[in-house]
C-alpha atoms as a PDB file:
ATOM      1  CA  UNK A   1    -146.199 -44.265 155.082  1.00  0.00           C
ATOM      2  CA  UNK A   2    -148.534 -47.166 156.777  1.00  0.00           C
ATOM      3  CA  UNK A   3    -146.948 -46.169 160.235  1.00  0.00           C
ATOM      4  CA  UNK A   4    -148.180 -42.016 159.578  1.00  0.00           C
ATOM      5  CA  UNK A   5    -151.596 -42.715 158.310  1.00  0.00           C
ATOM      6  CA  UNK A   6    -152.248 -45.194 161.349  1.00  0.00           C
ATOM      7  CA  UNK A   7    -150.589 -42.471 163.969  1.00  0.00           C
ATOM      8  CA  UNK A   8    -152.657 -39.977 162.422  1.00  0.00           C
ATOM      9  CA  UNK A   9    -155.742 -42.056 162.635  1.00  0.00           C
ATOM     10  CA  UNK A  10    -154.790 -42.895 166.471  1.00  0.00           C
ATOM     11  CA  UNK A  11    -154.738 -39.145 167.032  1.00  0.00           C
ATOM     12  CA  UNK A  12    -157.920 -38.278 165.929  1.00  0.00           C
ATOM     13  CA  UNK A  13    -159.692 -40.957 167.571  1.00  0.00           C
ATOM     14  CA  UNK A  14    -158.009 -39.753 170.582  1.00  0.00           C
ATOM     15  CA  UNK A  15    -158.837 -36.170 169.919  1.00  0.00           C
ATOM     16  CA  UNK A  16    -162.344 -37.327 169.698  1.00  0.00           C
ATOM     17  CA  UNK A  17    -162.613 -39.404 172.668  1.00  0.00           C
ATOM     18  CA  UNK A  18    -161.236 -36.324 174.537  1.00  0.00           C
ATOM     19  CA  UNK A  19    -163.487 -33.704 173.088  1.00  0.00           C
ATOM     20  CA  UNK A  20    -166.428 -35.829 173.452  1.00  0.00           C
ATOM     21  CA  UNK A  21    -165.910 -36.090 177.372  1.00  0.00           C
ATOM     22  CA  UNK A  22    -165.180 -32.646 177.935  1.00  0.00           C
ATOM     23  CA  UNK A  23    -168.675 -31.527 176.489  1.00  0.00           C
ATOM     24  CA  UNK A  24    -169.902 -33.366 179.088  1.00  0.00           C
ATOM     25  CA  UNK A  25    -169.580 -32.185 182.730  1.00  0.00           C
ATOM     26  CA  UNK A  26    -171.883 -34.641 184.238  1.00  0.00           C
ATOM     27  CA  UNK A  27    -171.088 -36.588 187.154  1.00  0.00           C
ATOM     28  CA  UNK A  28    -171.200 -40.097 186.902  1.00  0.00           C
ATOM     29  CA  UNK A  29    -170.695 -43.367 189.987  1.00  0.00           C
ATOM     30  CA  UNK A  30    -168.021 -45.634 189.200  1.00  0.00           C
ATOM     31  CA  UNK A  31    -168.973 -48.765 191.551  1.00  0.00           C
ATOM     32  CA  UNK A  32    -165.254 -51.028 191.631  1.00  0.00           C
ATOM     33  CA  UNK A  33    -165.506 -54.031 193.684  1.00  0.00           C
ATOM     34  CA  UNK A  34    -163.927 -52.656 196.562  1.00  0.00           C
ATOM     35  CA  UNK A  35    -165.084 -49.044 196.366  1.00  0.00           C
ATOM     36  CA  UNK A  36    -167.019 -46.334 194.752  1.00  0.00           C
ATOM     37  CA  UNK A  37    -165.873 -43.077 193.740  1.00  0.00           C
ATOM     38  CA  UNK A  38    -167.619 -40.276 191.481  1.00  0.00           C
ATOM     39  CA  UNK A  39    -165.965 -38.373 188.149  1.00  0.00           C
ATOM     40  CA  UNK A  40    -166.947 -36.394 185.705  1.00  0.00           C
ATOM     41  CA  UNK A  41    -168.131 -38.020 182.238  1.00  0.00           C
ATOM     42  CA  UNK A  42    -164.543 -36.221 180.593  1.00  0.00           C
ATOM     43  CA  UNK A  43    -162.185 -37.600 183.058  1.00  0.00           C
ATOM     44  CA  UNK A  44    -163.775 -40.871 183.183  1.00  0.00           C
ATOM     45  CA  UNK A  45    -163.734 -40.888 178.771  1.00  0.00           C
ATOM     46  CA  UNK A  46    -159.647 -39.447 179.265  1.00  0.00           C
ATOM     47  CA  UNK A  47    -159.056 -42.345 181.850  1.00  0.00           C
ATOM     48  CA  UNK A  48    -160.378 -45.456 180.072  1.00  0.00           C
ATOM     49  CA  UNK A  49    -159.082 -44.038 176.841  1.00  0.00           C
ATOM     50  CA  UNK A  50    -155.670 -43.927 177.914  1.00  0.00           C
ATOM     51  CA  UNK A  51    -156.032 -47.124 180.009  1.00  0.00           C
ATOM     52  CA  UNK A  52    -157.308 -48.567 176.515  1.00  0.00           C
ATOM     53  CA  UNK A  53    -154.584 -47.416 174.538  1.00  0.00           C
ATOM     54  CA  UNK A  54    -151.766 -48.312 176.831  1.00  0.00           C
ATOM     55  CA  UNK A  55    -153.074 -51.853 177.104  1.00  0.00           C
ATOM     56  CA  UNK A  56    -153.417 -52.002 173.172  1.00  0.00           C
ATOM     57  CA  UNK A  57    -149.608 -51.171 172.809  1.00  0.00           C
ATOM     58  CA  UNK A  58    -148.831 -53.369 175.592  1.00  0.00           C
ATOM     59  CA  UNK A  59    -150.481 -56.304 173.972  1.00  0.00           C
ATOM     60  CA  UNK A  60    -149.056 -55.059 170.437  1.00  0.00           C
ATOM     61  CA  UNK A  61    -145.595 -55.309 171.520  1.00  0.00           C
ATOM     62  CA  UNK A  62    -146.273 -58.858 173.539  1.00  0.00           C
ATOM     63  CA  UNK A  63    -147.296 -59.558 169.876  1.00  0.00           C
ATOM     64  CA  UNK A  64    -144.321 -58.766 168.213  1.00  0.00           C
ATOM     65  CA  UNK A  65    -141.797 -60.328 170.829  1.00  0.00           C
ATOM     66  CA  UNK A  66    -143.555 -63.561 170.814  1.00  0.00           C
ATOM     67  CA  UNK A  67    -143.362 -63.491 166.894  1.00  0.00           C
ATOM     68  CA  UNK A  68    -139.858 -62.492 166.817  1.00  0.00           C
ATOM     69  CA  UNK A  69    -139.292 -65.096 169.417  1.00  0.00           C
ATOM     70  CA  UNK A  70    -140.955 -67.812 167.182  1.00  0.00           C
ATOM     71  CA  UNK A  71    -139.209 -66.551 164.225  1.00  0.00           C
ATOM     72  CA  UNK A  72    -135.927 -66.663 166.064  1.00  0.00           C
ATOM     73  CA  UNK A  73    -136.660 -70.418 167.128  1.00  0.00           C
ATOM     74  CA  UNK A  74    -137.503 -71.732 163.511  1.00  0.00           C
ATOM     75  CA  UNK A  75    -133.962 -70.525 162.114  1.00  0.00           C
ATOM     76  CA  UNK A  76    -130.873 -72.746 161.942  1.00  0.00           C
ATOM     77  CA  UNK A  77    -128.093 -72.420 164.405  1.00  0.00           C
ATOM     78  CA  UNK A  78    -125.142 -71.246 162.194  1.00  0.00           C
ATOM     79  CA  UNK A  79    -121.936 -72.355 162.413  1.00  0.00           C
ATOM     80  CA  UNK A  80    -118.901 -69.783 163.043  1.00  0.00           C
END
């Protein structure tokens, strides 16, 4: 039930983002080190949203491997 409510929560927050930077058509400078490049307001809220999102998973399931990891390490060897 946790696992629903937080998708659904991820969703909306997503849907948000999304409608947020389509309302806006403005055009907006994105100065990288190296170069420069111009977007609209929507596809630069769509691409660090899902550049947010896929680095929170990645760093969720780094997470959970080095806990299962540690967990794994703690437990006794057993004998066959």
């Amino acid at each position: 039930m946790r696992l629903y409510i937080t998708l659904i929560l991820i969703v909306i927050l997503l849907l948000v983002a999304f409608i947020f930077g389509s309302q806006n058509n403005q055009e907006l400078t994105l100065n990288y080190l190296i170069a420069k490049q111009e977007m609209t307001v929507a596809s630069a809220v769509s691409l660090f949203t899902t550049i947010g999102f896929l680095l929170g998973i990645l760093f969720s399931l780094l997470w959970k491997f080095s806990a299962a990891i540690r967990k794994r390490r703690k437990q006794p060897l057993q004998a066959k």
